[in-house]
Protein backbone atom coordinates (compact mmCIF):
# COMPACT_ATOMS: atom_id res chain seq x y z
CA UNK A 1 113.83 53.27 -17.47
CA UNK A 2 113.05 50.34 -19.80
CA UNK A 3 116.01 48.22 -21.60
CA UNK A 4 116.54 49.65 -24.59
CA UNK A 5 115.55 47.81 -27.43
CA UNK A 6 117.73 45.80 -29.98
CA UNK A 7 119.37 47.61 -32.77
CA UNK A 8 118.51 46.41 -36.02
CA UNK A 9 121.49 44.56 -36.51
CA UNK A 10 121.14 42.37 -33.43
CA UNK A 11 117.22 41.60 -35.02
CA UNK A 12 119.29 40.46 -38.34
CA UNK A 13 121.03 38.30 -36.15
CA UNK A 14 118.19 36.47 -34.56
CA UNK A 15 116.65 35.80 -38.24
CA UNK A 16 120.08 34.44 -39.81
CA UNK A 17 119.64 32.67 -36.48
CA UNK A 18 116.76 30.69 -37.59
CA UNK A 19 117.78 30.66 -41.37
CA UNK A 20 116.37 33.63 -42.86
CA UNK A 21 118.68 34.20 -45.82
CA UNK A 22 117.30 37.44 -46.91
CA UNK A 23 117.93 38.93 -43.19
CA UNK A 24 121.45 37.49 -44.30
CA UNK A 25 121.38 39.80 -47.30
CA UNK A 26 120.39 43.06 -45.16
CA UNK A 27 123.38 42.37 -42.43
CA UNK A 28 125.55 41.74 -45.14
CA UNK A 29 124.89 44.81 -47.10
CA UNK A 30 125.22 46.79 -43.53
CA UNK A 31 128.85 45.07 -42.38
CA UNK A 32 130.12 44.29 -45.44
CA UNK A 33 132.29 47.79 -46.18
CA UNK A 34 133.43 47.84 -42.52
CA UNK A 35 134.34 44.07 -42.48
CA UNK A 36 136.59 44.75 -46.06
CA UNK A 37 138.15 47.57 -44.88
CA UNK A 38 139.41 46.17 -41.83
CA UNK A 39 140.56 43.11 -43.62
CA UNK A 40 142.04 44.98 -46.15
CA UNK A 41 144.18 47.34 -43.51
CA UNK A 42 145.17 43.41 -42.10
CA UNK A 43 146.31 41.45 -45.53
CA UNK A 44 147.11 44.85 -47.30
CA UNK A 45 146.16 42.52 -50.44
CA UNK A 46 142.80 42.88 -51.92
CA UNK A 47 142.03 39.30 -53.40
CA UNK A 48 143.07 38.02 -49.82
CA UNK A 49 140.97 40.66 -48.23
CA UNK A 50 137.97 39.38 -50.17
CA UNK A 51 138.36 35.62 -49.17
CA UNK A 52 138.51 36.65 -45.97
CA UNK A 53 135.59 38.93 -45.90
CA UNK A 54 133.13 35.80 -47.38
CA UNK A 55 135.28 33.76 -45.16
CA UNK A 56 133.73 36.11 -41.84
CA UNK A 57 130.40 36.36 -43.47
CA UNK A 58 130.43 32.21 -43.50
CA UNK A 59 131.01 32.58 -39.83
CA UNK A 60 128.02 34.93 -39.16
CA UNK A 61 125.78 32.55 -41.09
CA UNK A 62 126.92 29.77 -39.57
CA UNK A 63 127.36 30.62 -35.94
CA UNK A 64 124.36 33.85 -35.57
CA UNK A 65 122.92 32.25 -32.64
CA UNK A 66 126.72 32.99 -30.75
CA UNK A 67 126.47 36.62 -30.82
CA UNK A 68 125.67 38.02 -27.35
CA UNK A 69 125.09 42.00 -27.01
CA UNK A 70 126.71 41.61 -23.33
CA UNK A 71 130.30 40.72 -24.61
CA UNK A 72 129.96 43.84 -27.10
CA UNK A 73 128.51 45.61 -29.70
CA UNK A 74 128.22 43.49 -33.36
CA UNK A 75 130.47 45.84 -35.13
CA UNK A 76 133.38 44.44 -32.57
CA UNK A 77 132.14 41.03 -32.81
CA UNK A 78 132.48 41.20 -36.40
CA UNK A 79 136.29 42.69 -36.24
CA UNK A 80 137.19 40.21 -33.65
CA UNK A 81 136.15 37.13 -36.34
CA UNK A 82 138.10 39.73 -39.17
CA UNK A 83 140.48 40.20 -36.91
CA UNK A 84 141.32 36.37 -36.07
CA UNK A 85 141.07 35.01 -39.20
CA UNK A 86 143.28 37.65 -41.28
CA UNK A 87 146.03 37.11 -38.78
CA UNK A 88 145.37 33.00 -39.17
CA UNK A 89 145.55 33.91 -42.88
CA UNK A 90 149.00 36.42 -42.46
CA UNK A 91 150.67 33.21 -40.35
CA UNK A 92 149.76 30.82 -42.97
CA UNK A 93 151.00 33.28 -45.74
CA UNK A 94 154.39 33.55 -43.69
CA UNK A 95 154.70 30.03 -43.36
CA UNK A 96 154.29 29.25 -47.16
CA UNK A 97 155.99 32.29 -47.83
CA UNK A 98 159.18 31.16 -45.63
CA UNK A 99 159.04 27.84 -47.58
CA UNK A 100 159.17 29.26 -51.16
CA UNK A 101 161.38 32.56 -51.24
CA UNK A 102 164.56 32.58 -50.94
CA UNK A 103 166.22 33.90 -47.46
CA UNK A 104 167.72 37.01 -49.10
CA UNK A 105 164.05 38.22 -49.58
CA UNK A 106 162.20 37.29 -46.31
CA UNK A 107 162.78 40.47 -44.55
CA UNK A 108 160.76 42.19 -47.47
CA UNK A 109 156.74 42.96 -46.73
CA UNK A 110 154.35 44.27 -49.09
CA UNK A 111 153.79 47.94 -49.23
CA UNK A 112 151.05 48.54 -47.11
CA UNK A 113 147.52 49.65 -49.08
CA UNK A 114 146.44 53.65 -48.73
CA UNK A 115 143.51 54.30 -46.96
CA UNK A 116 142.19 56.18 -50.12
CA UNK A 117 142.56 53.05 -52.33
CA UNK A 118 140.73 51.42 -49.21
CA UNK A 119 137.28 50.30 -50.66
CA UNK A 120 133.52 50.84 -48.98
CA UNK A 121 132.21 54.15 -47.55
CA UNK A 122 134.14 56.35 -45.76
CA UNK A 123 131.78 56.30 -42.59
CA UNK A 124 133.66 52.35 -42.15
CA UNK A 125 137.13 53.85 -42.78
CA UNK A 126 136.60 56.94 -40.65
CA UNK A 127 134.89 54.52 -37.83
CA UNK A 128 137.48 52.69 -37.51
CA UNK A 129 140.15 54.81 -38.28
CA UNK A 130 138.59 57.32 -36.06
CA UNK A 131 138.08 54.94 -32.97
CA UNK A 132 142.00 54.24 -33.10
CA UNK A 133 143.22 57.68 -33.41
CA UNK A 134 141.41 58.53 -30.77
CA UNK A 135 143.63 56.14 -28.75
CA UNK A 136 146.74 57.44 -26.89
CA UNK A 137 149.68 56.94 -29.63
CA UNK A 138 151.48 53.91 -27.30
CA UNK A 139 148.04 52.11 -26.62
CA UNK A 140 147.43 52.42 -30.69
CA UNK A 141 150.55 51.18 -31.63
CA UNK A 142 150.43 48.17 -30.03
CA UNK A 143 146.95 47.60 -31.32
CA UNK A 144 148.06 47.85 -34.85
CA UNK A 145 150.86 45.47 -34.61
CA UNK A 146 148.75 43.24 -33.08
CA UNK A 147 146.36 43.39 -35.26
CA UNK A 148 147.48 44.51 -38.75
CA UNK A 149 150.98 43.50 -38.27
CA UNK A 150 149.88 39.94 -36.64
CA UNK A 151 152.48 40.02 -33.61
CA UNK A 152 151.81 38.42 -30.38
CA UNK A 153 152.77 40.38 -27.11
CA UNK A 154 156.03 39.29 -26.88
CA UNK A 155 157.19 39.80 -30.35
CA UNK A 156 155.72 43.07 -30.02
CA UNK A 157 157.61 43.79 -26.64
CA UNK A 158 160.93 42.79 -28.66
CA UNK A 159 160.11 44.93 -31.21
CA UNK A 160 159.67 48.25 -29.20
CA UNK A 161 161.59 47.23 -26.75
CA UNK A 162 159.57 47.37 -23.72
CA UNK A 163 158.80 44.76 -21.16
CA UNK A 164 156.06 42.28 -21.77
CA UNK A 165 153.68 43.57 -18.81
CA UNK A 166 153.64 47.09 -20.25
CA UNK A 167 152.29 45.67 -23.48
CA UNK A 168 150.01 43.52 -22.13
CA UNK A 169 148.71 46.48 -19.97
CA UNK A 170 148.73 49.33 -22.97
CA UNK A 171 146.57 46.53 -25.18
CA UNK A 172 144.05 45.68 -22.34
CA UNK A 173 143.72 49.51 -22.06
CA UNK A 174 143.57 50.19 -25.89
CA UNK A 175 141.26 47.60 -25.91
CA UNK A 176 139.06 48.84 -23.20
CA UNK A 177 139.08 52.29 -25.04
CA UNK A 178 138.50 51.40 -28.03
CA UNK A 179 135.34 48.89 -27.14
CA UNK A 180 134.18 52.27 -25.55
CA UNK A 181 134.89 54.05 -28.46
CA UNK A 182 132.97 51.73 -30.94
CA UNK A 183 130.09 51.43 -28.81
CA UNK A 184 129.63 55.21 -28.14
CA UNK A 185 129.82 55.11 -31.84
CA UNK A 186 127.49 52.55 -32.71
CA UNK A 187 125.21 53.98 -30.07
CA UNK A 188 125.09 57.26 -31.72
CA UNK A 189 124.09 55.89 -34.92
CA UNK A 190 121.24 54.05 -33.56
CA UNK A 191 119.87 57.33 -31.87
């Protein structure tokens, strides 16, 4: 049995690659929904979610050639750069944020954005949304504070109050899953 051959994303990426700004267009159009949504769920604020999508798309353009299909599918590739940069974007919002308001109100967050007022199909929503909640509820909760919530292991192992190593090892197995998860996913689109 052959290698099977590239999905039409991964072709995309091979033309923005070598320049080809229409192929940008196409992969744009594809990603764009799930890349918003995800951002959106991160910065819960929709002008910030929208810097931060053209700030991702940049990326792609800039860097193509970097995707490898070994280290995962694109859809993951693309939430890992979301994923990064919204939680540089919710430290640097923190910092500034610390600066300007007064202490009394530093303990107060923004509400955080429905899913219905979420933007893009629903097939990015329920992908994503779909490929946590399949994810046993302690693995999936410290994915989301991770990644939504911006907390590093050990802020998150203060938080629930469990030790550091059983973090570390339910987010290396949420990760794990959920990699599965997106791929199987991916995988059944493509067929």
């Amino acid at each position: 049995m052959g290698a099977a051959a590239p999905g039409p994303s991964v072709r995309l990426l091979g033309e923005i690659a070598r320049g080809d700004r229409d192929a940008f267009a196409r992969f744009y159009d594809l990603h764009a929904s799930l890349v918003h949504t995800f951002a959106l769920r991160i910065l819960r604020e929709r002008s910030e979610a929208e810097d931060l999508v053209q700030d991702v798309f940049l990326q792609v353009w800039r860097q193509a050639q970097a995707y490898s299909s070994d280290r995962g599918t694109v859809e993951a590739w693309l939430i890992t750069m979301t994923r990064s940069r919204g939680i540089d974007k919710l430290r640097s919002r923190r910092r500034r944020d610390e600066m300007v308001r007064p202490a009394e109100t530093m303990d107060r967050l923004p509400e955080p954005v429905a899913p219905e007022s979420a933007t893009g199909p629903a097939e990015a929503r329920a992908t994503l949304g779909g490929a946590l909640g399949d994810l046993p509820a302690a693995q999936r909760r410290v994915l989301e504070l991770a990644y939504f919530n911006g907390l590093t292991q050990s802020e998150i192992a203060a938080q629930l109050g469990e030790p550091l190593g059983t973090v570390k090892t339910r987010m290396r197995s949420g990760l794990e899953r959920l990699r599965g998860a997106l791929s199987a996913r991916s995988g059944a689109e493509r067929a």
